[in-house]
C-alpha atoms as a PDB file:
ATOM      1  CA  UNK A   1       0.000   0.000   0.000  1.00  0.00           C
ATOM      2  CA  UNK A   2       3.056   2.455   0.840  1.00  0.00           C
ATOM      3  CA  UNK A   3       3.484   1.826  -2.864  1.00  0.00           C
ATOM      4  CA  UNK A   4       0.326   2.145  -4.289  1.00  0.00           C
ATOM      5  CA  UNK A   5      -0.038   5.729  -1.922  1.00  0.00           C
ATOM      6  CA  UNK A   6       2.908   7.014  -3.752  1.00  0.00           C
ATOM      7  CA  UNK A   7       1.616   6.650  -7.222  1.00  0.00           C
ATOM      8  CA  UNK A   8      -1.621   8.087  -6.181  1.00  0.00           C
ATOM      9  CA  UNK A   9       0.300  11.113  -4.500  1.00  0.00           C
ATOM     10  CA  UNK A  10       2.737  11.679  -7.222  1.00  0.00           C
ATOM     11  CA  UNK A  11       1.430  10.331 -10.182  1.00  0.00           C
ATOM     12  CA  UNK A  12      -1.214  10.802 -12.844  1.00  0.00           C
ATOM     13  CA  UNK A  13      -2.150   7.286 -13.947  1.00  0.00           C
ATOM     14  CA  UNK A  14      -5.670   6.050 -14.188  1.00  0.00           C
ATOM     15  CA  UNK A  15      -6.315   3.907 -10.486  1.00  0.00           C
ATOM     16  CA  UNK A  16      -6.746   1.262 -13.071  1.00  0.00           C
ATOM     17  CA  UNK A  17      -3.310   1.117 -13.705  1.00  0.00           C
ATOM     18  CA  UNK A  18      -2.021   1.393 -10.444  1.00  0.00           C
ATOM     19  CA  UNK A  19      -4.113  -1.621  -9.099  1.00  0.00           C
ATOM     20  CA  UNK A  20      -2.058  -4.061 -11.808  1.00  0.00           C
ATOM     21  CA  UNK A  21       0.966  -2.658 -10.912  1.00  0.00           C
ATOM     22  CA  UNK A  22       0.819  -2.846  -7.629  1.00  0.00           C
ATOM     23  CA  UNK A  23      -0.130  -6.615  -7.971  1.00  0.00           C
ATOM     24  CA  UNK A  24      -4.057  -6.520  -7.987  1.00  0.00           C
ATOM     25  CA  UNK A  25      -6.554  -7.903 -10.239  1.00  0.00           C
ATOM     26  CA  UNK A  26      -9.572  -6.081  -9.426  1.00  0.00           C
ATOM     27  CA  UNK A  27     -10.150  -2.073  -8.781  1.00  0.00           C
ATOM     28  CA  UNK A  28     -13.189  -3.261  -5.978  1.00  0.00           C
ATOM     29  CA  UNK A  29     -10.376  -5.586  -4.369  1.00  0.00           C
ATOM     30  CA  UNK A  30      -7.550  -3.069  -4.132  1.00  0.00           C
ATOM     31  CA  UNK A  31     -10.104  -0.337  -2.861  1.00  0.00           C
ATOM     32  CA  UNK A  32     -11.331  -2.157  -0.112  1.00  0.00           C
ATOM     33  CA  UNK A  33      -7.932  -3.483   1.093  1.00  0.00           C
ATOM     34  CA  UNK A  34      -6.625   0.684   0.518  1.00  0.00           C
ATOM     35  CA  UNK A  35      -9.146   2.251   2.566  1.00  0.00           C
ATOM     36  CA  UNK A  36      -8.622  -0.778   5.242  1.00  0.00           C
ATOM     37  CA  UNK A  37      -4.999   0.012   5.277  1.00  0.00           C
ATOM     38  CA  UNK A  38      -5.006   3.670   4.724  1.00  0.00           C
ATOM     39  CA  UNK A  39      -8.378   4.775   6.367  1.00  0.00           C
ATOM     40  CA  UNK A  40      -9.954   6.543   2.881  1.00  0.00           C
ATOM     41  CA  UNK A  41     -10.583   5.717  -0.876  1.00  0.00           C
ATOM     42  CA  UNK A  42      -8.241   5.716  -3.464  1.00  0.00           C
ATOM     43  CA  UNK A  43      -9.693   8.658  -4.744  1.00  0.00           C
ATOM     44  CA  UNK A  44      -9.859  10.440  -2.018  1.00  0.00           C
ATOM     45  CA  UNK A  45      -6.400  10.213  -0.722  1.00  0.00           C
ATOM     46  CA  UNK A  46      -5.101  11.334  -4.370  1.00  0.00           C
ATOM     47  CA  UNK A  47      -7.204  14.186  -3.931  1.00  0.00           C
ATOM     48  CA  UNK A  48      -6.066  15.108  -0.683  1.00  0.00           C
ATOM     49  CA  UNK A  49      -2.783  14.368  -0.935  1.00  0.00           C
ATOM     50  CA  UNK A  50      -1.508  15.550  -4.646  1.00  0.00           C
ATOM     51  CA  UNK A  51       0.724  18.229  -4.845  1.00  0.00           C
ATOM     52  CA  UNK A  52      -1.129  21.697  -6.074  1.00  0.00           C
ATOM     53  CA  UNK A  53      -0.578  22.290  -9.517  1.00  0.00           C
END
């Protein structure tokens, strides 16, 4: 997950792409084991946590 929080943070690829390389199959799957690990969505931690533009 420390992984998969980087590329969220610092990257612009589709979630979709993250979840395969970070080793998932399904976007449902990694979700629910990100927000267990993490505490939010996917989403919402890129949001939050990206850099301002």
């Amino acid at each position: 997950m420390t992984v998969a929080a980087r590329l969220l943070r610092e990257g612009r690829a589709p979630l979709r792409r993250i979840v395969g390389d970070v080793g998932y199959d399904s976007e449902f799957a990694f979700a629910r084991a990100f927000k267990r690990v993490v505490g939010q969505s996917p989403g919402r931690y890129r949001s939050e946590h990206r850099p301002q533009d």
